[in-house]
C-alpha atoms as a PDB file:
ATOM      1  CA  UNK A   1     122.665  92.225 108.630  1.00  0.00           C
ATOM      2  CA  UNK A   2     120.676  94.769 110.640  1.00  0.00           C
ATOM      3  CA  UNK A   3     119.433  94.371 114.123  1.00  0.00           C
ATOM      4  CA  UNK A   4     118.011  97.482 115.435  1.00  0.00           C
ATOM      5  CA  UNK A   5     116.751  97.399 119.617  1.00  0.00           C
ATOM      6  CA  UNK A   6     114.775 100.245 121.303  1.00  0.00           C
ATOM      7  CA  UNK A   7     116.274 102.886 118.609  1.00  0.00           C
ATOM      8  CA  UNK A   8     115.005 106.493 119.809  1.00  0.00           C
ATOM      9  CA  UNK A   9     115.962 109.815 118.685  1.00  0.00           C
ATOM     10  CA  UNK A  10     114.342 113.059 120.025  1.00  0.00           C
ATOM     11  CA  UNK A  11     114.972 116.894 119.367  1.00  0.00           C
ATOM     12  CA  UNK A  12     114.554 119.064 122.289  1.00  0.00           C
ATOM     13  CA  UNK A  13     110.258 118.156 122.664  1.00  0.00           C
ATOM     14  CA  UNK A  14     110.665 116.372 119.304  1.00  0.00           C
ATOM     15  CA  UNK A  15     110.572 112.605 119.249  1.00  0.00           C
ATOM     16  CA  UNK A  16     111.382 111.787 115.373  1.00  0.00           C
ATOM     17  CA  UNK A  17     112.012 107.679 116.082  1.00  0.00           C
ATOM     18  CA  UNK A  18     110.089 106.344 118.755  1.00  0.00           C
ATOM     19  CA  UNK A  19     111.458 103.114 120.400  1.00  0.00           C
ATOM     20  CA  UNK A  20     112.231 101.183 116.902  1.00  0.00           C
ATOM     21  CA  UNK A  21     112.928  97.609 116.675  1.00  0.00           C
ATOM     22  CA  UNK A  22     113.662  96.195 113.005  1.00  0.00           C
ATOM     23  CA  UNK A  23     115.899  92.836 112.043  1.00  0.00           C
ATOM     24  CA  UNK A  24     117.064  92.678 108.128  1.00  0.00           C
ATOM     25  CA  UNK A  25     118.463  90.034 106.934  1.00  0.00           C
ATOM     26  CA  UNK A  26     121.289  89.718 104.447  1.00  0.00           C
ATOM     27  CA  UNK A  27     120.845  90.336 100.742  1.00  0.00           C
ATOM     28  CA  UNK A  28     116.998  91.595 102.062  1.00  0.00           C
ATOM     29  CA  UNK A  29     115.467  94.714 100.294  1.00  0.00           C
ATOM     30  CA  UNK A  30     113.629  96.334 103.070  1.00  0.00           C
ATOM     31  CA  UNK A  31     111.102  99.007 102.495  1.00  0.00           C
ATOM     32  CA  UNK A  32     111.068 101.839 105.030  1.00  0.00           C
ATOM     33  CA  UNK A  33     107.524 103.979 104.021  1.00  0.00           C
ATOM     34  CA  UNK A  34     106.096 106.954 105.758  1.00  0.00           C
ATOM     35  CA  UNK A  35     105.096 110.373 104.912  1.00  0.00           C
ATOM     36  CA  UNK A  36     107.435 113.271 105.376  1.00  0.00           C
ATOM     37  CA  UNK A  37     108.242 114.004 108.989  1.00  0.00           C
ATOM     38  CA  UNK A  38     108.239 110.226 109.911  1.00  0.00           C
ATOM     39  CA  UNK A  39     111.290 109.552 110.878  1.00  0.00           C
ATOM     40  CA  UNK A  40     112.667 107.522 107.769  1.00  0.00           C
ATOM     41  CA  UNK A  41     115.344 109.599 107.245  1.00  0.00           C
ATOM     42  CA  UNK A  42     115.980 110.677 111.153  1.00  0.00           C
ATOM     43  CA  UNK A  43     116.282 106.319 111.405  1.00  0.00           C
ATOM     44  CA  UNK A  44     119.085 106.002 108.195  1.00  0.00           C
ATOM     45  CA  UNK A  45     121.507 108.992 109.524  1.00  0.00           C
ATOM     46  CA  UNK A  46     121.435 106.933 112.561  1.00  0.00           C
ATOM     47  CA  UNK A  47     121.820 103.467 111.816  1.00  0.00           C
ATOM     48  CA  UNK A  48     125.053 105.525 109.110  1.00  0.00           C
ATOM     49  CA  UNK A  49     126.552 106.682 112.272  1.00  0.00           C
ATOM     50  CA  UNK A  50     126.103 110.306 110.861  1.00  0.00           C
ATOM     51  CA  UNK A  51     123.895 111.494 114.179  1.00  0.00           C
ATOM     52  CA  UNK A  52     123.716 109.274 117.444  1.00  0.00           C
ATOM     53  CA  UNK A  53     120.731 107.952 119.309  1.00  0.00           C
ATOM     54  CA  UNK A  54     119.460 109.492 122.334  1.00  0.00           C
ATOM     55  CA  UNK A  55     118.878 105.920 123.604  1.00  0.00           C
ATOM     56  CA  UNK A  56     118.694 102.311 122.390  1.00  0.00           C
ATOM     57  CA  UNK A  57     121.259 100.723 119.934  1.00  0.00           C
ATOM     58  CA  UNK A  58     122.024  98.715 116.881  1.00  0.00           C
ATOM     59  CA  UNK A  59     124.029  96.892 114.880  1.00  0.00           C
ATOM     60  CA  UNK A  60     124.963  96.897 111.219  1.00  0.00           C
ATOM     61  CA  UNK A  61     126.826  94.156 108.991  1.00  0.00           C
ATOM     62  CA  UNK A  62     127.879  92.858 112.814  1.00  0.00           C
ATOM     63  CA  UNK A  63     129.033  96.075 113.999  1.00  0.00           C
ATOM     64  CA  UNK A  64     127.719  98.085 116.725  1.00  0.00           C
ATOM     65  CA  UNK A  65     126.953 101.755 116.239  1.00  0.00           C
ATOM     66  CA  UNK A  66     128.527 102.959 119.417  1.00  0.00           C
ATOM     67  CA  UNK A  67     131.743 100.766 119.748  1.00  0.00           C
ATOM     68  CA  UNK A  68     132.702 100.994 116.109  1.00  0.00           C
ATOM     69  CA  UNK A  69     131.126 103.122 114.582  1.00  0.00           C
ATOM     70  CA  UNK A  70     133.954 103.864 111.683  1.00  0.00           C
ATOM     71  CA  UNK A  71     133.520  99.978 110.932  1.00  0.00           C
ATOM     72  CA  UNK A  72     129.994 100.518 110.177  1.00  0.00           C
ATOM     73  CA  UNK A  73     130.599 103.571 108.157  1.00  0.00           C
ATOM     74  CA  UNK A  74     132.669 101.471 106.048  1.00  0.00           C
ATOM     75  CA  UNK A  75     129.902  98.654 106.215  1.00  0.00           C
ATOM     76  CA  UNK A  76     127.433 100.821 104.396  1.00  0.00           C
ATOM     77  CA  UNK A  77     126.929 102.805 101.095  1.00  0.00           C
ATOM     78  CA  UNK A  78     124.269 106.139 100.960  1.00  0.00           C
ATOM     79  CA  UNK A  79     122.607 107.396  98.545  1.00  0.00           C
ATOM     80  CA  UNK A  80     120.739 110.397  99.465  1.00  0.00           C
ATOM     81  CA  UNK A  81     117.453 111.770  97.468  1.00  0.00           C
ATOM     82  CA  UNK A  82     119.879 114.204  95.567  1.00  0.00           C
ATOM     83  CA  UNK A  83     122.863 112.691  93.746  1.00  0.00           C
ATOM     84  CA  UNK A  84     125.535 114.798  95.051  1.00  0.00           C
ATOM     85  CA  UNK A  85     128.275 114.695  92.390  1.00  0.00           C
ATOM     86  CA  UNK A  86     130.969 116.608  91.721  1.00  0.00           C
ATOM     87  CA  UNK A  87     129.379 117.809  88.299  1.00  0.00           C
ATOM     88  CA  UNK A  88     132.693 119.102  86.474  1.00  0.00           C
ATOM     89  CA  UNK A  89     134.178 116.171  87.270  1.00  0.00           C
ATOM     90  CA  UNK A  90     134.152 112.632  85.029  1.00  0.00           C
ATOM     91  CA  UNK A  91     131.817 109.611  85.806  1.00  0.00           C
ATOM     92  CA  UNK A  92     135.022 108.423  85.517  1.00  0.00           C
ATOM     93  CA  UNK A  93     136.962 110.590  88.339  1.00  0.00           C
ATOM     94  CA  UNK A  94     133.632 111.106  90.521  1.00  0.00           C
ATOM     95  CA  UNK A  95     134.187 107.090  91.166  1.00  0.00           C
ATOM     96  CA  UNK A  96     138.177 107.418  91.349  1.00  0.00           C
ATOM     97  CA  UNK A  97     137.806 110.448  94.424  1.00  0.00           C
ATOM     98  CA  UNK A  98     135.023 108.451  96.016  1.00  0.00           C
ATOM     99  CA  UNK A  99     136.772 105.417  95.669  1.00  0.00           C
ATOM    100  CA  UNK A 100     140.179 106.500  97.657  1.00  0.00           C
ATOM    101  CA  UNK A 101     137.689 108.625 100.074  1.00  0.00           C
ATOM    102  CA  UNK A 102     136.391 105.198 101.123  1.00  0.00           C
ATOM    103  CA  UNK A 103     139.658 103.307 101.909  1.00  0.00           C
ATOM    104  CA  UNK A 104     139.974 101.927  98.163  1.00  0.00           C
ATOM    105  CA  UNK A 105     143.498 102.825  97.957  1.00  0.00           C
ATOM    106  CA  UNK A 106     145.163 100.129  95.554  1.00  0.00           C
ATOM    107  CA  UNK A 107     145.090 101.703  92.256  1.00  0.00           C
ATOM    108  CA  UNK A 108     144.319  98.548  90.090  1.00  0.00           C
ATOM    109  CA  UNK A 109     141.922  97.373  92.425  1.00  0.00           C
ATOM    110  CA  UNK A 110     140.214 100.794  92.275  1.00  0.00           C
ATOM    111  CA  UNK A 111     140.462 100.583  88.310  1.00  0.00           C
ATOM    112  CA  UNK A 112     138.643  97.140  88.034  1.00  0.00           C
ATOM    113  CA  UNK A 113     136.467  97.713  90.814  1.00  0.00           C
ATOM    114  CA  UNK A 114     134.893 101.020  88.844  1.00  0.00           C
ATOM    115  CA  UNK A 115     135.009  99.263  85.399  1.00  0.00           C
ATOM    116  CA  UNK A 116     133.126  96.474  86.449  1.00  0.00           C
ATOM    117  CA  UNK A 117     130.018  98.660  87.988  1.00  0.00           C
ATOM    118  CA  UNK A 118     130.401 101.092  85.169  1.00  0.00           C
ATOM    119  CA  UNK A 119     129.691  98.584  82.937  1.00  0.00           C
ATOM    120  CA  UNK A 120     127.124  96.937  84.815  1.00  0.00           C
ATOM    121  CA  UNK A 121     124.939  99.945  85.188  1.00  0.00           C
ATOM    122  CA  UNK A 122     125.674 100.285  81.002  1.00  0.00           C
ATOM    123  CA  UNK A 123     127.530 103.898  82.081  1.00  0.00           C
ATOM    124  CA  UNK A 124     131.054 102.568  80.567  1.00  0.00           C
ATOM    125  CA  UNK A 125     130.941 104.617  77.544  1.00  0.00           C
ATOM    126  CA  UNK A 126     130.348 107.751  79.085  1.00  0.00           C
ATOM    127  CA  UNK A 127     133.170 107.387  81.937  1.00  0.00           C
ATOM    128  CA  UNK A 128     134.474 110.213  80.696  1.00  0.00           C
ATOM    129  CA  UNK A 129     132.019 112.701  80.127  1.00  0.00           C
ATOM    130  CA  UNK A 130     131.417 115.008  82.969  1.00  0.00           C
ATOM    131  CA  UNK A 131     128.211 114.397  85.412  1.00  0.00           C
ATOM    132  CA  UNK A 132     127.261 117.585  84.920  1.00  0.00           C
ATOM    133  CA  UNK A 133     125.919 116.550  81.483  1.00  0.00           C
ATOM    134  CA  UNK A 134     124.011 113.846  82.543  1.00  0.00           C
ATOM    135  CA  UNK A 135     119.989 113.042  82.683  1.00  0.00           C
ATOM    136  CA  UNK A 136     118.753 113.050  86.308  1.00  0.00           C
ATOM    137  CA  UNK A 137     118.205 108.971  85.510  1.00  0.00           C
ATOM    138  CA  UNK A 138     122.154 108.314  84.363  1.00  0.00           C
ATOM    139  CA  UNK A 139     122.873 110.299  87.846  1.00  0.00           C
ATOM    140  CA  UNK A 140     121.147 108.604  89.447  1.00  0.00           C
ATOM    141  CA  UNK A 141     122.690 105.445  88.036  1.00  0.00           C
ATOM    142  CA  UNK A 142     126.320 106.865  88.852  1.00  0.00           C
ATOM    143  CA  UNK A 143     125.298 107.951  92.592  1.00  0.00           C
ATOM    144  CA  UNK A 144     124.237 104.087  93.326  1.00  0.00           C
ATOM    145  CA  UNK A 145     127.790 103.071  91.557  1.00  0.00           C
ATOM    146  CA  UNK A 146     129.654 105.852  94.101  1.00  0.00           C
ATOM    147  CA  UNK A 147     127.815 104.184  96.882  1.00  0.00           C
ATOM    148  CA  UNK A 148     128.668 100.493  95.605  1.00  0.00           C
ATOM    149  CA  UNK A 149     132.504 101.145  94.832  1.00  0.00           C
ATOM    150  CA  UNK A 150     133.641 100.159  97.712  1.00  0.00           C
ATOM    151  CA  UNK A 151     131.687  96.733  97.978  1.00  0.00           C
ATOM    152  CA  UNK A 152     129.781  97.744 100.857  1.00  0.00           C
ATOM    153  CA  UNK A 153     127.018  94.568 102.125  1.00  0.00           C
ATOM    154  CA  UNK A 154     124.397  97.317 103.452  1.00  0.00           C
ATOM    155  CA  UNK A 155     123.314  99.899 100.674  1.00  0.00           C
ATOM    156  CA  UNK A 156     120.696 102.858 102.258  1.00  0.00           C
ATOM    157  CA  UNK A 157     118.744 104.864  99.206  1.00  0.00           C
ATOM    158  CA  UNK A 158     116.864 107.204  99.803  1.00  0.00           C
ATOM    159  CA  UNK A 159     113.742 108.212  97.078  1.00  0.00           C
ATOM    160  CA  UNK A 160     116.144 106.369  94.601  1.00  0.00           C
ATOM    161  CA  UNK A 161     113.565 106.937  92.037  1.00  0.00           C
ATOM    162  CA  UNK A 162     112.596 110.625  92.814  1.00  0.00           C
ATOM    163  CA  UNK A 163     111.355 112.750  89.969  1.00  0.00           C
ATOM    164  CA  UNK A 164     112.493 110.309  87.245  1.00  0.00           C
ATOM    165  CA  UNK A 165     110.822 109.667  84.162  1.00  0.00           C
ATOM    166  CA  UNK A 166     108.480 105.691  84.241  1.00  0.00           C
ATOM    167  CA  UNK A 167     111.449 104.560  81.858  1.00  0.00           C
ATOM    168  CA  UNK A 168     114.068 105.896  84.038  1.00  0.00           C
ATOM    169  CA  UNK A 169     112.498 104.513  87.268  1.00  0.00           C
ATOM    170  CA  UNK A 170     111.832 101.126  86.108  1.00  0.00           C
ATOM    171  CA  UNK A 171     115.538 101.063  84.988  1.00  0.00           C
ATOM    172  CA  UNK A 172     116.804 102.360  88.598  1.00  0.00           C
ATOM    173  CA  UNK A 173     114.546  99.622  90.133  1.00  0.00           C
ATOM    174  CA  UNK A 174     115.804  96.963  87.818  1.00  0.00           C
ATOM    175  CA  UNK A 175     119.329  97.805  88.559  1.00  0.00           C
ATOM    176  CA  UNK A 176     118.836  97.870  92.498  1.00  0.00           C
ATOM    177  CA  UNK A 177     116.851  94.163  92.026  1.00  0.00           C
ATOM    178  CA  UNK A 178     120.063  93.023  90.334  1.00  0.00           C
ATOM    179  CA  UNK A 179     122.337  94.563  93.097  1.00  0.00           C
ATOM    180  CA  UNK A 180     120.288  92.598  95.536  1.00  0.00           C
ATOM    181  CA  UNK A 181     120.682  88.993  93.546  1.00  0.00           C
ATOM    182  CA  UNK A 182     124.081  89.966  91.772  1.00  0.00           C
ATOM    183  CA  UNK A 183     125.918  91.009  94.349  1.00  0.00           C
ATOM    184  CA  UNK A 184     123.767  89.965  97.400  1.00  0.00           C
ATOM    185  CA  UNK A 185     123.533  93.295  99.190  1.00  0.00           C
ATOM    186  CA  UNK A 186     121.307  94.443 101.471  1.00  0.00           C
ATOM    187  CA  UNK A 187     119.325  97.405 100.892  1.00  0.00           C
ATOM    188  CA  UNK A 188     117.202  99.911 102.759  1.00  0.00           C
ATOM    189  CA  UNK A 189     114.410 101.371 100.578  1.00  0.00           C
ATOM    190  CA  UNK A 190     113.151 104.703 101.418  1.00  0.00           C
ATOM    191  CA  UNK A 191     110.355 105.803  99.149  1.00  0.00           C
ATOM    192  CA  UNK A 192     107.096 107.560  98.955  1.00  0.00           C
ATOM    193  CA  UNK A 193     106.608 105.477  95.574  1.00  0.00           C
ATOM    194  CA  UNK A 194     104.387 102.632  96.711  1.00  0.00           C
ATOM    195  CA  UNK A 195     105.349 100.640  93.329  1.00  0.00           C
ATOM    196  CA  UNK A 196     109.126 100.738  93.828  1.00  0.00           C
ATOM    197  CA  UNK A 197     107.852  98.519  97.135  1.00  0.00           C
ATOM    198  CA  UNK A 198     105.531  96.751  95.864  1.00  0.00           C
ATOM    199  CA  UNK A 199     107.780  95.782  93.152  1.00  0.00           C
ATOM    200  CA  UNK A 200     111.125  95.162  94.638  1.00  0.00           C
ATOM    201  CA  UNK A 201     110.361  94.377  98.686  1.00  0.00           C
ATOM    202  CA  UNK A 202     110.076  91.221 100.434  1.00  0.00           C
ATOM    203  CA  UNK A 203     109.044  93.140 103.488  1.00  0.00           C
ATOM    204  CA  UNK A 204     108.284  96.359 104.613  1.00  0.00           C
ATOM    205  CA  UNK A 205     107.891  98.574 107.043  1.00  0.00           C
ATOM    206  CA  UNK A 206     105.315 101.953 107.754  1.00  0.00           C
ATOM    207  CA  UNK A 207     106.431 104.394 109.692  1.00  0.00           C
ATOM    208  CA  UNK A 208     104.191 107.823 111.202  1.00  0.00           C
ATOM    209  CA  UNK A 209     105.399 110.311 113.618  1.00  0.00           C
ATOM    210  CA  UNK A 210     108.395 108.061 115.002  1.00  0.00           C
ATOM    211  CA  UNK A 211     106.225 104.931 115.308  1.00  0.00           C
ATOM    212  CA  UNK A 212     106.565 101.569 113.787  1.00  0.00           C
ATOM    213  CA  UNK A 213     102.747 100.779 112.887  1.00  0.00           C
ATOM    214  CA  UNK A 214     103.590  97.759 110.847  1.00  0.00           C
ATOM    215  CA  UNK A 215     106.447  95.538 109.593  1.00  0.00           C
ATOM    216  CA  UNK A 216     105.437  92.702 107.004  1.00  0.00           C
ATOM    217  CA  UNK A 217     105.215  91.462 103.488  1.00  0.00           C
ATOM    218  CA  UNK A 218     102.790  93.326 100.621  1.00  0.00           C
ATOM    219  CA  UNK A 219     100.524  90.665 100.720  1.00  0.00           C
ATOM    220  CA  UNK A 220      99.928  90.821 104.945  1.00  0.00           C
ATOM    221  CA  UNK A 221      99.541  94.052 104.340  1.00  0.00           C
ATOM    222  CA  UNK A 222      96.755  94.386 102.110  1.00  0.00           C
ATOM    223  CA  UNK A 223      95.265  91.355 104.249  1.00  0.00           C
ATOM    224  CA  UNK A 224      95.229  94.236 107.316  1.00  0.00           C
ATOM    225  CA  UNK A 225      92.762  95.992 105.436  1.00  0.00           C
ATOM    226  CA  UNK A 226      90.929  93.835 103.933  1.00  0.00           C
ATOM    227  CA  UNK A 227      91.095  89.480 104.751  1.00  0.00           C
ATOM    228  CA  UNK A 228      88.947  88.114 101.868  1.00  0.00           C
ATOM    229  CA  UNK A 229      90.060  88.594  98.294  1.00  0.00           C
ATOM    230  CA  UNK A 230      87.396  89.167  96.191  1.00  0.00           C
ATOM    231  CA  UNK A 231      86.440  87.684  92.576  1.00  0.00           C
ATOM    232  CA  UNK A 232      85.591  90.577  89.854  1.00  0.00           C
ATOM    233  CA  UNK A 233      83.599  88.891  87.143  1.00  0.00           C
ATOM    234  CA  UNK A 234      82.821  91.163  83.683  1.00  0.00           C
ATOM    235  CA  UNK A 235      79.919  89.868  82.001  1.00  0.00           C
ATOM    236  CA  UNK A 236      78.014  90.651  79.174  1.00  0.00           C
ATOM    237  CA  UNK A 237      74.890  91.615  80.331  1.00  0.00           C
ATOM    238  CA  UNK A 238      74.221  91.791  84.175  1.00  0.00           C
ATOM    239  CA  UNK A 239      70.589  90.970  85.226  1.00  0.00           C
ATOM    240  CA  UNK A 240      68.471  89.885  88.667  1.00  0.00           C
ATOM    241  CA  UNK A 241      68.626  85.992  87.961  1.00  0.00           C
ATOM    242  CA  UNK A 242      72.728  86.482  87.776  1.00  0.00           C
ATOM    243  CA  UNK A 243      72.585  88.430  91.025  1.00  0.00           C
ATOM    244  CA  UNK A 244      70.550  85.979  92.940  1.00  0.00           C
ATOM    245  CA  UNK A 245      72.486  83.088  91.850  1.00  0.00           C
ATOM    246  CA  UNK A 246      75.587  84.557  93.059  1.00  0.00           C
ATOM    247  CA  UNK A 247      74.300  86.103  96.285  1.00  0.00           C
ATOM    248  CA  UNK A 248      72.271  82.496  97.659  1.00  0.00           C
ATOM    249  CA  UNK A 249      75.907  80.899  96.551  1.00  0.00           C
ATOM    250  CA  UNK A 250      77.334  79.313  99.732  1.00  0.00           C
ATOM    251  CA  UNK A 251      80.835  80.907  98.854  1.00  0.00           C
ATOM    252  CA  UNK A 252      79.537  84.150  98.576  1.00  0.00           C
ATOM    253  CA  UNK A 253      80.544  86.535 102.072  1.00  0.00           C
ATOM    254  CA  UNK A 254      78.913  89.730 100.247  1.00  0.00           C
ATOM    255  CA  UNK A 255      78.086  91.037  96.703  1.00  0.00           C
ATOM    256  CA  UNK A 256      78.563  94.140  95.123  1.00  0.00           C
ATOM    257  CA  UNK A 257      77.012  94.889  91.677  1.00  0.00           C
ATOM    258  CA  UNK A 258      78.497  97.831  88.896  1.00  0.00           C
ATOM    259  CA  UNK A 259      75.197  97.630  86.294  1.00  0.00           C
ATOM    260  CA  UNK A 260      76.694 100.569  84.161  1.00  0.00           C
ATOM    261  CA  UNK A 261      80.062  98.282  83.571  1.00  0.00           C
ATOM    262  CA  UNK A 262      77.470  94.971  84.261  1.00  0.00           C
ATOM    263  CA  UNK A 263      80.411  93.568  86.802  1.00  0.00           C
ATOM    264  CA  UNK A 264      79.912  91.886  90.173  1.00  0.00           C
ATOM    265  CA  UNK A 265      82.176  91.721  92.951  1.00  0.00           C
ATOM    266  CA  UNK A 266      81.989  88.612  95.014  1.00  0.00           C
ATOM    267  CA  UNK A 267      84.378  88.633  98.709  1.00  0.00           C
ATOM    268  CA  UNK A 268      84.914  84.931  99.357  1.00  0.00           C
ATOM    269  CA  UNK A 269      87.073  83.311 101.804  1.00  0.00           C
ATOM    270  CA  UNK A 270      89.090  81.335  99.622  1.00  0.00           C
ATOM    271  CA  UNK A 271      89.397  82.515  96.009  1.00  0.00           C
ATOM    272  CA  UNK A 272      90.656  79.028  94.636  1.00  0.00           C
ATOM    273  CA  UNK A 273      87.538  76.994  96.323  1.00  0.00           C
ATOM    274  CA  UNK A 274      85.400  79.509  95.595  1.00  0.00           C
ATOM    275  CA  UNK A 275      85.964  80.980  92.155  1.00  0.00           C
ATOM    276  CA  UNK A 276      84.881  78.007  90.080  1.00  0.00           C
ATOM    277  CA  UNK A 277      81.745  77.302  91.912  1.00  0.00           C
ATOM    278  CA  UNK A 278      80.794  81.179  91.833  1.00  0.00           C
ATOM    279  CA  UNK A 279      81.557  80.696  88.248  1.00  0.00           C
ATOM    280  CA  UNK A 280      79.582  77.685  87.745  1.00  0.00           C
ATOM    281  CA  UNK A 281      76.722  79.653  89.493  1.00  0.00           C
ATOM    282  CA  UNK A 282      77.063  82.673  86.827  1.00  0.00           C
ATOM    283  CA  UNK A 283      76.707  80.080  84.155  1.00  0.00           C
ATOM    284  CA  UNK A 284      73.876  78.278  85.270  1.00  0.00           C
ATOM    285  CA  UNK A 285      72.021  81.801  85.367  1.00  0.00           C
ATOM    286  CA  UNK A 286      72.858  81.847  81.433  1.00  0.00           C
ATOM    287  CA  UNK A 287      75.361  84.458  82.282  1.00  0.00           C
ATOM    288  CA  UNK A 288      77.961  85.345  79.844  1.00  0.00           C
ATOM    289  CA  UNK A 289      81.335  85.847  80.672  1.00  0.00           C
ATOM    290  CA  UNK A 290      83.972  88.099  79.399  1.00  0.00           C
ATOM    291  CA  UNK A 291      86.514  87.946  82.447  1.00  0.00           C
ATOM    292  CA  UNK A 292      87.288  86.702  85.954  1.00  0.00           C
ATOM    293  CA  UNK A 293      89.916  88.352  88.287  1.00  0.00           C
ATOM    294  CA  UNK A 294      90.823  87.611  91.989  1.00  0.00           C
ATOM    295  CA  UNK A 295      91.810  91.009  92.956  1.00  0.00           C
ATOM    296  CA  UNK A 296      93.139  92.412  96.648  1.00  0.00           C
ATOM    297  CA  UNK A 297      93.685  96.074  97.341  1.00  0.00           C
ATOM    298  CA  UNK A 298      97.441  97.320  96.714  1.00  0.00           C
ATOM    299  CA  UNK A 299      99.275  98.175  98.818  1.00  0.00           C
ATOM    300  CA  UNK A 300      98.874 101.703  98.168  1.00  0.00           C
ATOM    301  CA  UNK A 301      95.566 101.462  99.131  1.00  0.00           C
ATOM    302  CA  UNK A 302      97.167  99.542 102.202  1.00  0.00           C
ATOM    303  CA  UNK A 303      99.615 102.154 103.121  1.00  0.00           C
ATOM    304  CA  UNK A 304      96.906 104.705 103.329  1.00  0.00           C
ATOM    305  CA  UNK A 305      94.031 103.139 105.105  1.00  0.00           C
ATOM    306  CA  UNK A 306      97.239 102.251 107.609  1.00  0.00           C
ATOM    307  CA  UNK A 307      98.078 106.169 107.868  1.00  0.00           C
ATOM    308  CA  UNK A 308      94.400 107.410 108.126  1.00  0.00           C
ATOM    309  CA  UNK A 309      93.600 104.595 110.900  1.00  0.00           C
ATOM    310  CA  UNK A 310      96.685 105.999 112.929  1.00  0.00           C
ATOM    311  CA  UNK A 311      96.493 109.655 112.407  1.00  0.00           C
ATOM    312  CA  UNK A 312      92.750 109.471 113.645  1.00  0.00           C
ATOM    313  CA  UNK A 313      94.156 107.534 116.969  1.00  0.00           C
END
C-alpha cells in the first residue's frame, strides 16, 4: 500500500530524510518514531504530495507521487497533531464541507457516509453542536472522521493522542485499532508515545536526523538491546543457599540479586526450558515463592538505548 525507494529531502545544507526505504502493507499500522527534528513529519508531507522530494520516489495505494500525484491526494486522509476544525461550525457541517472538499459530491452518499462514522466514533448525538465546544478527545475523534469521510485506504496521524487525558487516549487508540480491522485501512502512526506503538503496531520504524536506524516488530526490537529474556522471581525471604542454587544452575547466563525486595533476576536463553528448572532449583533451596515473571525491556527502553547508541556515533 506504500512502497517508498531512496526517499530524500534536504533544505539548503539541511538533510531532514536521508535516503528512506519503507514497504507497508495494506490494512498495516505502521509506527514512524523519532524525536523532534527527525524527519517524521518532513517523510508524511511528502509521501501526501504536500512538498516534493529532492530525489528518490514512491508510491501510495498504487499511485506514484510524481505522475499522479492528485490520485494519491485522494488516496490518503491527514490528520495533523492539531485538529484543525472549523470551530463555529457543526460536527455535523465540519464533515459536510470536508466531505464535498474531497470529491464527495452526491448528497445522499455524503449523508450516509458521515452518519455511519459519526456513529461509529459514538459522536452522532452531538452532530450538531459546534466543535468549538468540544473536549480536545471528542476533536480529536471528529478530525480522524474528517480524514475518513471520504473512504480513503491510507490514513497518516500525526501525535493522534497528543495531550489527551489516559481515558481519552486509550479511546483514540481503540478507535484507530478498529479503523484498521473494521474498515481495513492502512495507517501511518506518528508518535512520541511509545505505548500507542507498543499497543497498536505490528511494525515499526525509528527514525534520527533523516536516518532509518531500524524497521521491525516490538518484540525484535527489544531483542536489539537485550537477546535473553530474563526470569524475575519474588520470594519470601532471599538467602546465600537460594543464590547458589540458582547461579551453579546450567540455565542460568547471569544473576542479579535485589535483597531489600529479596528478588532475583535470572537471563536465560530460553525462558520456557529454563523457567521451570530455575524454579525447581529455588525450591530445592527451600525457597519460597510469591511470583515468577519472564520479563524483556519495552520498547521504550528500546527506543532509547536505539537513540543514545546513534547519537553517540
Amino acid at each position: 500500500m506504500i512502497d517508498v525507494s531512496g526517499l530524500t529531502k534536504t533544505f539548503g545544507s539541511l538533510t531532514a530524510v536521508d535516503n528512506l526505504n519503507l514497504c507497508i502493507e495494506k490494512g498495516e499500522v505502521f509506527g514512524f518514531l523519532g524525536p523532534n527534528g527527525a524527519g517524521k513529519t518532513t517523510t508524511i508531507r511528502m509521501l501526501a504530495c504536500l512538498i516534493a522530494p529532492s530525489k528518490g520516489t514512491a508510491s501510495i495505494a498504487g499511485y506514484d507521487i510524481y505522475r499522479d500525484p492528485q490520485k494519491v491526494r485522494q488516496s490518503v486522509g491527514i490528520l495533523t497533531e492539531n485538529p484543525s476544525l472549523y470551530e463555529r461550525l457543526t460536527a455535523y457541517e465540519n464533515l459536510d464541507f470536508f466531505a464535498q472538499a474531497y470529491g464527495v459530491t452526491n448528497p445522499q452518499e455524503r449523508q450516509s457516509r458521515i452518519r455511519e462514522l459519526l456513529e461509529f466514533f459514538n459522536l452522532w448525538e452531538r452532530r450538531n453542536d459546534k466543535a468549538g465546544t468540544f473536549s480536545k478527545g471528542m476533536k480529536q475523534k471528529l478530525a480522524i472522521v474528517r480524514a475518513t469521510v471520504h473512504q480513503p485506504p491510507v490514513l497518516f496521524l500525526d501525535e493522534p493522542t497528543a495531550g489527551l487525558d489516559p481515558k481519552s487516549a486509550k479511546e483514540i487508540r481503540d478507535l484507530m485499532e478498529q479503523l484498521s480491522r473494521h474498515e481495513n485501512r492502512t495507517i501511518l502512526l506518528c508518535t512520541h508515545h511509545l505505548e500507542d506503538a507498543e499497543k497498536l503496531c505490528k511494525r515499526v520504524l525509528i527514525m534520527n536526523k533523516g536516518h532509518c536506524i531500524l524497521i521491525g516488530t516490538p518484540d525484535e526490537l527489544r531483542y536489539r538491546i537485550n537477546p535473553n529474556p530474563t526470569i524475575q522471581i519474588s520470594l519470601r525471604e532471599l538467602n546465600p543457599k537460594i543464590t547458589s542454587a540458582v547461579e551453579n544452575n546450567k540455565h542460568t547466563q547471569t544473576l542479579s540479586t535485589n535483597q531489600l525486595n529479596a528478588e532475583l533476576l535470572v537471563s536465560v536463553k530460553d525462558a520456557r526450558l529454563a523457567t521451570p528448572e530455575i524454579v525447581r532449583s529455588v525450591v530445592e533451596a527451600e525457597g519460597q515463592i510469591l511470583s515468577v515473571n519472564v520479563v524483556r525491556p519495552s520498547l521504550e527502553d528500546a527506543y532509547l538505548n536505539l537513540i543514545k547508541e546513534q547519537t553517540s556515533q
